[in-house]
C-alpha atoms as a PDB file:
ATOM      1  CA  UNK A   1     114.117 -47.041  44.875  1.00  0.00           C
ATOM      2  CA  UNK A   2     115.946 -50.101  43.683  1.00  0.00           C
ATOM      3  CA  UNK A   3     115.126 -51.853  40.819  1.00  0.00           C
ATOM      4  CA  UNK A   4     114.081 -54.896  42.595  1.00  0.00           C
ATOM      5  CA  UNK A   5     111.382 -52.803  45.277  1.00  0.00           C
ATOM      6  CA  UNK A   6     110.372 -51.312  41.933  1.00  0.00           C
ATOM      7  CA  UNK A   7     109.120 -54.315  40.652  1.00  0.00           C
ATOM      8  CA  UNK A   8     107.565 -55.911  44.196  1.00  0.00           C
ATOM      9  CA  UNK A   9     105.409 -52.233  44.230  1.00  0.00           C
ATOM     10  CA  UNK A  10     104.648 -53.103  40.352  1.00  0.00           C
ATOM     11  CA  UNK A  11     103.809 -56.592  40.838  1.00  0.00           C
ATOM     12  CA  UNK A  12     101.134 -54.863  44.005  1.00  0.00           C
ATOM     13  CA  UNK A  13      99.815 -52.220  41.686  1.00  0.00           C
ATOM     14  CA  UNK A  14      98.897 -54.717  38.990  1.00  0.00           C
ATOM     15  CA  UNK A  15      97.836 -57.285  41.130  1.00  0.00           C
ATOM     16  CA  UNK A  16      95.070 -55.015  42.612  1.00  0.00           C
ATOM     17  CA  UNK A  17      94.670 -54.779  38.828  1.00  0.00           C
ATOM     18  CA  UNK A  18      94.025 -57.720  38.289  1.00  0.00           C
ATOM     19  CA  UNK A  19      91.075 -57.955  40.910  1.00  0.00           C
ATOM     20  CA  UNK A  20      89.807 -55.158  39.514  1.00  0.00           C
ATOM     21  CA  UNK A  21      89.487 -56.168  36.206  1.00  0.00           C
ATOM     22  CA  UNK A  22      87.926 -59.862  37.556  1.00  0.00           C
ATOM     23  CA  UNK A  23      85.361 -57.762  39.092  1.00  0.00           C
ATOM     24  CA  UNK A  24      84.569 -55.412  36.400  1.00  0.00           C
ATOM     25  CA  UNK A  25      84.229 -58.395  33.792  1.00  0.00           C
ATOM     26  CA  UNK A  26      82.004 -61.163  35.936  1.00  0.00           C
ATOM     27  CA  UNK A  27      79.973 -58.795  37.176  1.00  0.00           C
ATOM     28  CA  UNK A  28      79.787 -55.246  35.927  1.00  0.00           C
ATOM     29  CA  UNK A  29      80.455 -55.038  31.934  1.00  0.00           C
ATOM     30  CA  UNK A  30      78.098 -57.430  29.778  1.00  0.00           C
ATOM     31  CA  UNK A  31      80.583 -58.756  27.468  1.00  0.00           C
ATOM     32  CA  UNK A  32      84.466 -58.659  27.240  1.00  0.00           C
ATOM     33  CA  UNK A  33      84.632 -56.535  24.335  1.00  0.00           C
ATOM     34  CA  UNK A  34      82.331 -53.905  26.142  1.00  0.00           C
ATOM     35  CA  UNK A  35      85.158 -53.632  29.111  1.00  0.00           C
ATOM     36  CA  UNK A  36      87.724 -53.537  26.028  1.00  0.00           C
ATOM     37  CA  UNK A  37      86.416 -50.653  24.159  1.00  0.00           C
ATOM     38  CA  UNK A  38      86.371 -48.355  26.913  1.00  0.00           C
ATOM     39  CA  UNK A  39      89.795 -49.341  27.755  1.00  0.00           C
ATOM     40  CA  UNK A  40      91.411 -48.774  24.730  1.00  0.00           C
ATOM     41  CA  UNK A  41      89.690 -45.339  24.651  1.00  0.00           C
ATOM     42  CA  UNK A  42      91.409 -44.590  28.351  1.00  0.00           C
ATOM     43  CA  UNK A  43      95.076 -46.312  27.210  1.00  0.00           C
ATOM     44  CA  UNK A  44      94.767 -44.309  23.738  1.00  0.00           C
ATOM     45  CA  UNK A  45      93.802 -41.052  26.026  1.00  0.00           C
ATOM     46  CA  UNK A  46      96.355 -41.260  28.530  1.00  0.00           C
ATOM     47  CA  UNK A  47      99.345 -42.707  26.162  1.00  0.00           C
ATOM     48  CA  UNK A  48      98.660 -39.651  23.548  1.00  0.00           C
ATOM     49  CA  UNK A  49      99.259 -36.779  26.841  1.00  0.00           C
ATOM     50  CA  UNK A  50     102.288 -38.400  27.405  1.00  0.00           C
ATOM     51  CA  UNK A  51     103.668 -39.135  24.423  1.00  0.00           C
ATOM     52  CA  UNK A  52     102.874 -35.260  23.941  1.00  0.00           C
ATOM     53  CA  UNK A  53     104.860 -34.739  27.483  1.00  0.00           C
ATOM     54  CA  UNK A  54     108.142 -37.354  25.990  1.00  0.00           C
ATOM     55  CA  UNK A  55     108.691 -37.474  22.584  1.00  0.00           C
ATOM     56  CA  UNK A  56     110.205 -39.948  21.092  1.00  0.00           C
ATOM     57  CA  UNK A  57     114.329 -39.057  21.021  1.00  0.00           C
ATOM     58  CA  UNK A  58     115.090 -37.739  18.360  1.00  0.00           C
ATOM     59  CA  UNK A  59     117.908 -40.095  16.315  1.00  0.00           C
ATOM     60  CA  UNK A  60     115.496 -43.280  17.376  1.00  0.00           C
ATOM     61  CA  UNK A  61     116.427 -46.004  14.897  1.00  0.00           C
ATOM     62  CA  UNK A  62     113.704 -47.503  12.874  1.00  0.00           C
ATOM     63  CA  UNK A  63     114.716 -51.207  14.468  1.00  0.00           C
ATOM     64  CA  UNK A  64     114.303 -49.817  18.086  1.00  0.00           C
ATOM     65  CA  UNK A  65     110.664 -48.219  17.227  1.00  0.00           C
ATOM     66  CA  UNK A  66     110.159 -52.078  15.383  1.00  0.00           C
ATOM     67  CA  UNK A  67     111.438 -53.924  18.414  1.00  0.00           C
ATOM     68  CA  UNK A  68     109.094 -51.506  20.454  1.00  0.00           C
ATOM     69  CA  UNK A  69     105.836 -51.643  18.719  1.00  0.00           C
ATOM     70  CA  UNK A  70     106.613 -55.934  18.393  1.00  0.00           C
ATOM     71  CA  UNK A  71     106.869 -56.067  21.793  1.00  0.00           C
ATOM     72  CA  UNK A  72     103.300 -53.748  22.199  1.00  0.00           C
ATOM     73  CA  UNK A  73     101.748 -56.045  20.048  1.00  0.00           C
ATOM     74  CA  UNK A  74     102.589 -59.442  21.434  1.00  0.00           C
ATOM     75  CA  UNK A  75     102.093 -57.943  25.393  1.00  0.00           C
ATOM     76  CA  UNK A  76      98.718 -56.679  24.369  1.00  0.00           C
ATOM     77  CA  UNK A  77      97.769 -60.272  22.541  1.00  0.00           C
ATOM     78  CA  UNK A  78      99.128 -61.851  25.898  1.00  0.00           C
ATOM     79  CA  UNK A  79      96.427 -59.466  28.040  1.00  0.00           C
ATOM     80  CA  UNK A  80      93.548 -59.986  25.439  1.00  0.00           C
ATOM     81  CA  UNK A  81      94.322 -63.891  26.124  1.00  0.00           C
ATOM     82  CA  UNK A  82      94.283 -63.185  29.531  1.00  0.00           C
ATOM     83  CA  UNK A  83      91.363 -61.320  29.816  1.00  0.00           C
ATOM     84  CA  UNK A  84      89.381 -63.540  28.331  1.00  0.00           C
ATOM     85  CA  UNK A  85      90.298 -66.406  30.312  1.00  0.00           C
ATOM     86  CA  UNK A  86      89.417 -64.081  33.480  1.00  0.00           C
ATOM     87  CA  UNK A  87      85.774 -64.032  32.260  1.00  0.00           C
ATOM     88  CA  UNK A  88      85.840 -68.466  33.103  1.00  0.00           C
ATOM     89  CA  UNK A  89      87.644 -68.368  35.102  1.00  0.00           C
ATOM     90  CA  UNK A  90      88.924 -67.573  39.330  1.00  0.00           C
ATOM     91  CA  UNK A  91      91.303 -64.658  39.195  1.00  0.00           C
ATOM     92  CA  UNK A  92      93.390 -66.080  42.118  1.00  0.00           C
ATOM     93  CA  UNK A  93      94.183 -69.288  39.601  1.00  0.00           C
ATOM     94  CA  UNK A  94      94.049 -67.260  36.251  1.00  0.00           C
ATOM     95  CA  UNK A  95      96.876 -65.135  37.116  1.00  0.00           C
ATOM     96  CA  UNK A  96      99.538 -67.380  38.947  1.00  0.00           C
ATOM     97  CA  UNK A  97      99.332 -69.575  35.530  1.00  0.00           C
ATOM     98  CA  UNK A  98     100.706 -66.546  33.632  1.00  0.00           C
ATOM     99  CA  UNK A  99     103.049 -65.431  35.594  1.00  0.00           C
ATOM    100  CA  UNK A 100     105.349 -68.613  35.506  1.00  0.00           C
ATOM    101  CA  UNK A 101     106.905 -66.428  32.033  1.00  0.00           C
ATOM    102  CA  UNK A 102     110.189 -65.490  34.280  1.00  0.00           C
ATOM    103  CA  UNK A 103     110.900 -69.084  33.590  1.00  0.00           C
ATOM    104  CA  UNK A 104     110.634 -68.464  29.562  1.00  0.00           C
ATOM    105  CA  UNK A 105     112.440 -64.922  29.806  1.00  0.00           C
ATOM    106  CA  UNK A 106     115.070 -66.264  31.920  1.00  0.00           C
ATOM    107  CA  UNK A 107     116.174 -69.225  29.299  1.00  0.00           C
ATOM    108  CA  UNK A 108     114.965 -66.277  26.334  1.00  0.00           C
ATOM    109  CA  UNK A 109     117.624 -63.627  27.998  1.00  0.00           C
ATOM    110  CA  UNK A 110     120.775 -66.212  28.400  1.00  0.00           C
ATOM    111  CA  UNK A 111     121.152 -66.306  23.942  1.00  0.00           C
ATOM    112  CA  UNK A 112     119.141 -63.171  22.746  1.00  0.00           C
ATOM    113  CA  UNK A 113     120.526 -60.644  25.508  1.00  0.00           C
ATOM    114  CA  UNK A 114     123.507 -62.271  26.873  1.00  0.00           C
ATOM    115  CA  UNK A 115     122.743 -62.336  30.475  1.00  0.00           C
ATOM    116  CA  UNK A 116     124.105 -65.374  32.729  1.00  0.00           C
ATOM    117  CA  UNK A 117     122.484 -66.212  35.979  1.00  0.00           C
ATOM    118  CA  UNK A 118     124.361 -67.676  39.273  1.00  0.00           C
ATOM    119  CA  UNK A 119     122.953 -70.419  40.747  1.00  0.00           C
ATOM    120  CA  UNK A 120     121.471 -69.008  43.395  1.00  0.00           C
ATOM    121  CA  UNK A 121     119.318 -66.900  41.332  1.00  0.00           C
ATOM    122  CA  UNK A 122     118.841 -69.820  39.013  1.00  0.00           C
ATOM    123  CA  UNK A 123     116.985 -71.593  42.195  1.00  0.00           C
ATOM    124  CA  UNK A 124     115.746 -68.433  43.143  1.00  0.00           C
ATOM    125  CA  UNK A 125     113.837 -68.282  39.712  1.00  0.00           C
ATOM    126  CA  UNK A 126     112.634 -71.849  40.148  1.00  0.00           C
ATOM    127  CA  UNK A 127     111.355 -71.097  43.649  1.00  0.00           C
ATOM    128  CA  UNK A 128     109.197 -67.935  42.832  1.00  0.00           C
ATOM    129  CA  UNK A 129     107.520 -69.833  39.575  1.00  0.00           C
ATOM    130  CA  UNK A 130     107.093 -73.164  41.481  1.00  0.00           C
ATOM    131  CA  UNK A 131     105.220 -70.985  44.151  1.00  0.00           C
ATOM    132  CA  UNK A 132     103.178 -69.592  41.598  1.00  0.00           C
ATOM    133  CA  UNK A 133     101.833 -72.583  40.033  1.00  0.00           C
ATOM    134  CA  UNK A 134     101.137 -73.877  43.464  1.00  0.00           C
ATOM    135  CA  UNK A 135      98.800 -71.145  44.303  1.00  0.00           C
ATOM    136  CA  UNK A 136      97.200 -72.053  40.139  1.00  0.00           C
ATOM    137  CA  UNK A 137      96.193 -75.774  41.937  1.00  0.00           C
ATOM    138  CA  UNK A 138      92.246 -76.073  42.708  1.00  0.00           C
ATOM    139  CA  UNK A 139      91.252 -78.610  45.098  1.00  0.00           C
ATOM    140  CA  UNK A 140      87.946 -80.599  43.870  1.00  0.00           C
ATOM    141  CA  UNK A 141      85.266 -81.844  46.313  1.00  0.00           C
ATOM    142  CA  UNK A 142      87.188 -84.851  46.070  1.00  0.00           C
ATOM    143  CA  UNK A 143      90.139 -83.294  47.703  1.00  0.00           C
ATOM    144  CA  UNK A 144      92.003 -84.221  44.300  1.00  0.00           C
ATOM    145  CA  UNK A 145      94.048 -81.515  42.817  1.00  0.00           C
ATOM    146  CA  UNK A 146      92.883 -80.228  39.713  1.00  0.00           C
ATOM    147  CA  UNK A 147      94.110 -77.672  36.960  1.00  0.00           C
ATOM    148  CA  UNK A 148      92.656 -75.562  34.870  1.00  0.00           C
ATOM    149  CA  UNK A 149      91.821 -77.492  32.304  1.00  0.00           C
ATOM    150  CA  UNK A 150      91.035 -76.264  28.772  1.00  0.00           C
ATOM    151  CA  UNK A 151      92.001 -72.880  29.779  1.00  0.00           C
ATOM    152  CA  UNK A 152      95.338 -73.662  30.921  1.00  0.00           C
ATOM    153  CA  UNK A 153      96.741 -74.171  27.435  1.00  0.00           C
ATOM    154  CA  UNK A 154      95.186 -70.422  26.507  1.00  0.00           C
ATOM    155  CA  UNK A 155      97.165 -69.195  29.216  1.00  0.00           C
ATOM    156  CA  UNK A 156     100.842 -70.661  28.642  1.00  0.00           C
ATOM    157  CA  UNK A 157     100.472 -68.583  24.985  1.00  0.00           C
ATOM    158  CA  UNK A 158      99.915 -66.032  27.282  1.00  0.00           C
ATOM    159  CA  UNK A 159     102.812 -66.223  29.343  1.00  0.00           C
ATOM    160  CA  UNK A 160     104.919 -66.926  25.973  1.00  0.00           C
ATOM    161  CA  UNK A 161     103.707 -63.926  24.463  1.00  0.00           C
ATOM    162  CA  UNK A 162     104.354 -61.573  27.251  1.00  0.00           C
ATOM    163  CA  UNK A 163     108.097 -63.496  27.953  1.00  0.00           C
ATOM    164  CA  UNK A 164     109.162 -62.420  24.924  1.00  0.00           C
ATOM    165  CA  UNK A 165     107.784 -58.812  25.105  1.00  0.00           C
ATOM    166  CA  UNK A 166     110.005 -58.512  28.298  1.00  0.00           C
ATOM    167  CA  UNK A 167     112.477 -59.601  26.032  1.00  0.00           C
ATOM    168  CA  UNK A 168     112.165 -56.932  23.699  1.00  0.00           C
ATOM    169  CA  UNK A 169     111.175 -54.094  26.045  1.00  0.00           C
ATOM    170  CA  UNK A 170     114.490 -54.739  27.646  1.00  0.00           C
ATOM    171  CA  UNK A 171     116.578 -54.690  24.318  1.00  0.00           C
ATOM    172  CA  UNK A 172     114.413 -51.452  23.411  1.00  0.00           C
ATOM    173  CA  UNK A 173     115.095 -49.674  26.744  1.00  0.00           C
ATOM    174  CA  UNK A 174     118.234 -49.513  26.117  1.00  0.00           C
ATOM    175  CA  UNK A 175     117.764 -46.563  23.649  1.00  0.00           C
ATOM    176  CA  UNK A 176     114.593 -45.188  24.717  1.00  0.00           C
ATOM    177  CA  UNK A 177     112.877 -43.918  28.403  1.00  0.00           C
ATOM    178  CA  UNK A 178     110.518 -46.452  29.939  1.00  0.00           C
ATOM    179  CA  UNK A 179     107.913 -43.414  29.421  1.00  0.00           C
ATOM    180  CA  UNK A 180     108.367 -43.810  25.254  1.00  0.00           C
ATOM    181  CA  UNK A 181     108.241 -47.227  25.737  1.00  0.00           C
ATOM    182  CA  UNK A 182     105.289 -47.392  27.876  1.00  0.00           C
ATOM    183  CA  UNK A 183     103.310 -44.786  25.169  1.00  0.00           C
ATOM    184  CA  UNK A 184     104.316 -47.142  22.210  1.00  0.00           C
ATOM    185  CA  UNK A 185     102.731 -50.466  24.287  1.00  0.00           C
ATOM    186  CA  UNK A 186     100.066 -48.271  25.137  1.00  0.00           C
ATOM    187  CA  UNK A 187      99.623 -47.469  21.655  1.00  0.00           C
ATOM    188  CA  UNK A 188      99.626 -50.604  20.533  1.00  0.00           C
ATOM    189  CA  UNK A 189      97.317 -51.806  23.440  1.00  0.00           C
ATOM    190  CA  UNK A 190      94.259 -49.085  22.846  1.00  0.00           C
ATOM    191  CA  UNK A 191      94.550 -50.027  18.923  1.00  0.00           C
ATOM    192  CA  UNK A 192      94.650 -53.754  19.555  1.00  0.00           C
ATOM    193  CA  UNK A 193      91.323 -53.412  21.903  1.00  0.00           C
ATOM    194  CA  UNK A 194      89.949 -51.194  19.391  1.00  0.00           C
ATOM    195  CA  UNK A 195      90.076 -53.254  16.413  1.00  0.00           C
ATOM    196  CA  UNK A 196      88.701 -55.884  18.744  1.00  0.00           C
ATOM    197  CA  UNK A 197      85.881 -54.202  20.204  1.00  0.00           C
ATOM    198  CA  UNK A 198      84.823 -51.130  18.128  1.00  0.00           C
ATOM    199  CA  UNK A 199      81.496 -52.608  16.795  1.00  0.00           C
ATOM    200  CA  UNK A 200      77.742 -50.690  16.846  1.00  0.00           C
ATOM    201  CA  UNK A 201      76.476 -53.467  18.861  1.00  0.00           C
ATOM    202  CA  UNK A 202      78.933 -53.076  21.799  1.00  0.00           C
ATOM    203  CA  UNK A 203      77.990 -49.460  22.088  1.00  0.00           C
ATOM    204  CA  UNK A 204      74.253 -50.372  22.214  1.00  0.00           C
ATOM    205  CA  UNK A 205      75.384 -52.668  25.293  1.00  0.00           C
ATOM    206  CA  UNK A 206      77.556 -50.344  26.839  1.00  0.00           C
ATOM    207  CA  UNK A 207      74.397 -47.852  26.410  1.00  0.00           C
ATOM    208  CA  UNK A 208      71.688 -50.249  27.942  1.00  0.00           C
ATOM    209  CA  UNK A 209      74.302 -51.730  30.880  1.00  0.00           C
ATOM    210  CA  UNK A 210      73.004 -50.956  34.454  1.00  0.00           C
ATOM    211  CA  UNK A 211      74.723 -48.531  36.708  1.00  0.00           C
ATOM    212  CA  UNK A 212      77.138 -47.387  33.818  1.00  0.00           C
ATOM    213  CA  UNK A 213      78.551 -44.454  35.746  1.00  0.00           C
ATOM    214  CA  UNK A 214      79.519 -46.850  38.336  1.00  0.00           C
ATOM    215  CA  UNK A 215      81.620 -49.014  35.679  1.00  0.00           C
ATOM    216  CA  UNK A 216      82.854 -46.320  33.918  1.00  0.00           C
ATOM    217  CA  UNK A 217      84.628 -44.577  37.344  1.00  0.00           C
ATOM    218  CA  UNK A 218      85.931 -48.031  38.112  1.00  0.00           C
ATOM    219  CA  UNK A 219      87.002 -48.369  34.661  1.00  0.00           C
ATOM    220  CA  UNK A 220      88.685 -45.037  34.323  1.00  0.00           C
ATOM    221  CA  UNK A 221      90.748 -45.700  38.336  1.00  0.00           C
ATOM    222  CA  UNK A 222      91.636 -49.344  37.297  1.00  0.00           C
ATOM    223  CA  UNK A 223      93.136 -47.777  34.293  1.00  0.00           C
ATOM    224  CA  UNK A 224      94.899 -45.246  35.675  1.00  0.00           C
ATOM    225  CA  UNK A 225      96.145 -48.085  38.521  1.00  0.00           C
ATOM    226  CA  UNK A 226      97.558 -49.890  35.594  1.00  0.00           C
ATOM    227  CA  UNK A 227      99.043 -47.163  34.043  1.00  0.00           C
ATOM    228  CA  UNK A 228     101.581 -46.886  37.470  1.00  0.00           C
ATOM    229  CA  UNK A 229     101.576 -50.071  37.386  1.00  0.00           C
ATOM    230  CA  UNK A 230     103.555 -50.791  33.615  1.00  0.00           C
ATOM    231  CA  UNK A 231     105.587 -47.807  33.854  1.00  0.00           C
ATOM    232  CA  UNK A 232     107.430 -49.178  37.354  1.00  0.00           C
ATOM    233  CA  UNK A 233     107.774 -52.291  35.389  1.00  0.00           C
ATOM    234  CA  UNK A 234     109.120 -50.835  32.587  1.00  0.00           C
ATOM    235  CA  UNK A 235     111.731 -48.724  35.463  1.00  0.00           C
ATOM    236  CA  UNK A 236     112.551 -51.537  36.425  1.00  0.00           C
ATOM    237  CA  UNK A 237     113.288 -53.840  33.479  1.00  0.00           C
ATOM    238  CA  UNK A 238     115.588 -50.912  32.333  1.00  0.00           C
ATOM    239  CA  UNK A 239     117.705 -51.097  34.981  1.00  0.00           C
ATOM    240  CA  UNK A 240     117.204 -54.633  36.079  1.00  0.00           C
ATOM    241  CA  UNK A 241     118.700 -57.621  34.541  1.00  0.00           C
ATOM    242  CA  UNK A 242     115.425 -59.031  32.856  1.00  0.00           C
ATOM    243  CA  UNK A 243     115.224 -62.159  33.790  1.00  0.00           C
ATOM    244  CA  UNK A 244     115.373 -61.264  37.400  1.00  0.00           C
ATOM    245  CA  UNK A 245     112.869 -58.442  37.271  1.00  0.00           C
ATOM    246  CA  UNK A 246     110.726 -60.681  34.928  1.00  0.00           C
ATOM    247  CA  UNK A 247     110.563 -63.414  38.541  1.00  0.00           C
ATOM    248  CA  UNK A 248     109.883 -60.038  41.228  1.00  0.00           C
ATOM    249  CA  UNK A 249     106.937 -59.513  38.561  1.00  0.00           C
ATOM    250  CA  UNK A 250     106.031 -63.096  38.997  1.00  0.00           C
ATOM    251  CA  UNK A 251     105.086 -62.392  42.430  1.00  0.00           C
ATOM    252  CA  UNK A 252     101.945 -60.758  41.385  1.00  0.00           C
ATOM    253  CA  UNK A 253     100.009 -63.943  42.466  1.00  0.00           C
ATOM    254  CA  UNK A 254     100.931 -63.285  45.960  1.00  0.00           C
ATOM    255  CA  UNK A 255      99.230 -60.097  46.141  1.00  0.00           C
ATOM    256  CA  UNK A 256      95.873 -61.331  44.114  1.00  0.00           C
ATOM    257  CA  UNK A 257      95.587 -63.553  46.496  1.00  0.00           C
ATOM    258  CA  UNK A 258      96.085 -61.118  49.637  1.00  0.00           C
ATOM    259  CA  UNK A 259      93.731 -58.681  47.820  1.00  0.00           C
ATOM    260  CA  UNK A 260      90.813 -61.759  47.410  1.00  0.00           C
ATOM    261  CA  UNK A 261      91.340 -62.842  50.335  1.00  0.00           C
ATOM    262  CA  UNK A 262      90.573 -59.543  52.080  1.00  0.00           C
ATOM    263  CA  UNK A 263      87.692 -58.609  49.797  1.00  0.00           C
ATOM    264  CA  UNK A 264      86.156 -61.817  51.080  1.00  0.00           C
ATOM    265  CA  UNK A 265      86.206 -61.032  54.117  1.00  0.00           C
ATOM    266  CA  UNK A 266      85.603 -57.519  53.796  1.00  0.00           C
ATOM    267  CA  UNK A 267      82.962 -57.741  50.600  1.00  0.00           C
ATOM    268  CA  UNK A 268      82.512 -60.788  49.717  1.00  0.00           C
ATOM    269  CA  UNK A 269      80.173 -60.047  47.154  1.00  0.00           C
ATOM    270  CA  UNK A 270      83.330 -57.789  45.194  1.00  0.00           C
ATOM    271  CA  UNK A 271      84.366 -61.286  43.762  1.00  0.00           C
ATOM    272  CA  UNK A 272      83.289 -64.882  43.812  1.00  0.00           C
ATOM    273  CA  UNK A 273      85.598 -66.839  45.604  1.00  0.00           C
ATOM    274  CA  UNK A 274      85.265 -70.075  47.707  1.00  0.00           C
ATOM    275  CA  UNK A 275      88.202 -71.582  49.795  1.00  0.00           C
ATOM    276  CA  UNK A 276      89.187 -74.048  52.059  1.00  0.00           C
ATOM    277  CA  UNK A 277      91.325 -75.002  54.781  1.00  0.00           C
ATOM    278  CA  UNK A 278      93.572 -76.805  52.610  1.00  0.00           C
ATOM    279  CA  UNK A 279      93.692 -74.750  49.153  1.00  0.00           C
ATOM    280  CA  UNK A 280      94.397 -71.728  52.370  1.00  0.00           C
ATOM    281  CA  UNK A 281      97.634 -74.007  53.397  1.00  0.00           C
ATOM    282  CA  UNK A 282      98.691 -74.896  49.897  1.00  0.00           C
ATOM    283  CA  UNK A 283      98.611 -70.852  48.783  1.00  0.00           C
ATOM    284  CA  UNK A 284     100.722 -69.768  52.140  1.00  0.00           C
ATOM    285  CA  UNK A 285     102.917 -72.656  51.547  1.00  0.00           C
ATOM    286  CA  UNK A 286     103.463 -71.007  47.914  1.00  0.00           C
ATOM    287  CA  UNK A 287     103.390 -67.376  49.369  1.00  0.00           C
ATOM    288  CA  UNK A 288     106.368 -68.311  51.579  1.00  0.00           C
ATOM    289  CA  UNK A 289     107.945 -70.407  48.812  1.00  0.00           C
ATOM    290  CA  UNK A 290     107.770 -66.266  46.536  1.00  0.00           C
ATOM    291  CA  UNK A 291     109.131 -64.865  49.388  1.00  0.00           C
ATOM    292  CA  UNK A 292     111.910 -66.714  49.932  1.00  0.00           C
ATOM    293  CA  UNK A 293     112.802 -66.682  46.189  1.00  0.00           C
ATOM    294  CA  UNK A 294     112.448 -62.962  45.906  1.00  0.00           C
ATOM    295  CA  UNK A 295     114.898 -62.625  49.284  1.00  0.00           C
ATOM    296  CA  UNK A 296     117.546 -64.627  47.351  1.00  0.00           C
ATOM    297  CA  UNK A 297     117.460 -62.145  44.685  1.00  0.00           C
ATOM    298  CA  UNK A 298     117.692 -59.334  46.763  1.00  0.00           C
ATOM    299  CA  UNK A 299     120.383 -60.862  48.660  1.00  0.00           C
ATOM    300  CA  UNK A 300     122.634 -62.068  45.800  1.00  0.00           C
END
């Protein structure tokens, strides 16, 4: 595959992600750091076989593994940030919010990396992010359009964060496969929600939580979901000019909305989510508004 379908099959991977994680912290783990233990204990699981299946090359500078472990760090600070935000949050307005970062990588690649953009993909990048905040917008009973308030500001850090991981994934991908790199992140990840989470008490919750078998299956799936997920995006940012694979990734709001939108329809009790007629028009307006950024990429 190209690198651009690549990163539209990534962006659908993590996207059902994404719903899968909203799910799993409203209404199935009791706290956020008892859906983070068992995570990093799946990440730390599956990033150890693999890094047993790719070594690291040998000859690897010490800057590279650096670059690669900083950008770990600050992608897994991004997702913690994220993740938390999910538990006060709508998925279908947490996640568009994030995902306006091609924006940040795109000015972050021009002087660090040295890539230049034609203006067509310049408006192409200002299309797909516009489209994203659009589908962020919540309508009030009012009919007034309202953000997200205290938790937007949470979420630009976010977006910062994992803008300039892309940044260094791409520099560090250069040198190493996108399996090394995703092993290292993963690394980084499982340790991250480890130090977080790895307390006594969240064992006694995770140990007194209702239909735990249930969780735990949905845990372990979601995880390996995400798993496909980074790798394709990590394909595809090593072969991709960032900045441009950074917007296709963008798109992920697109399909967390699709995904809600069917589960409400199809099991409506999956996730809590109430529309209307008009937030309906304003997130196909922004759906067409992706689409037609992501075709100028392709196209150019």
């Amino acid at each position: 595959m190209s690198w651009v379908n690549t990163a539209i099959l990534s962006a659908a991977v993590l996207g059902a992600v994404n719903i899968i994680d909203s799910h799993l912290l409203s209404r199935r783990m009791p706290s956020l750091r008892s859906f983070l233990l068992p995570v990093g204990i799946i990440t730390l699981i599956y990033s150890l076989v693999l890094f047993i299946l790719f070594p690291i090359p040998e000859g690897t500078s010490t800057l590279i593994l650096l670059v690669t472990v900083a950008s770990g760090i600050l992608r897994s600070a991004a997702v913690t940030i994220m993740l938390y935000t999910l538990i006060r949050e709508e998925v279908s307005l947490v996640i568009p919010v994030v995902h306006i970062y091609p924006v940040f990588v795109a000015l972050l690649a021009i002087p660090v990396l040295g890539e230049s953009l034609v203006y067509l993909q310049w408006l192409a990048v200002i299309i797909v992010v516009s489209g994203a905040v659009m589908v962020s917008i919540r309508r009030e009973s009012s009919g007034k359009g309202a953000w997200l308030g205290k938790s937007f500001g949470l979420l630009i850090g976010s977006s910062l964060l994992m803008a300039v991981a892309d940044i260094a994934s791409k520099y560090a991908l250069a040198y190493i496969s996108f399996w090394n790199m995703y092993c290292l992140s993963a690394f980084c990840m499982s340790f991250f929600f480890l130090l977080i989470s790895l307390r006594p008490s969240v064992f006694k919750e995770l140990h007194w939580m209702q239909h735990q078998g249930l969780a735990i299956s949905l845990l372990i799936f979601n995880e390996t979901l995400a798993l496909v997920g980074v790798v394709l995006s990590f394909w595809a940012i090593g072969r991709g000019p960032v900045s441009l694979v950074s917007t296709i990734l963008g798109t992920r709001p697109i399909f967390v909305f699709m995904f809600t939108l069917i589960l409400s329809c199809v099991s409506p009790m999956f996730l809590e989510w109430h529309w209307t007629r008009a937030i309906l028009a304003l997130r196909l307006t922004a759906i067409v508004m992706i689409v037609a950024g992501v075709a100028i990429i392709h196209l150019v």
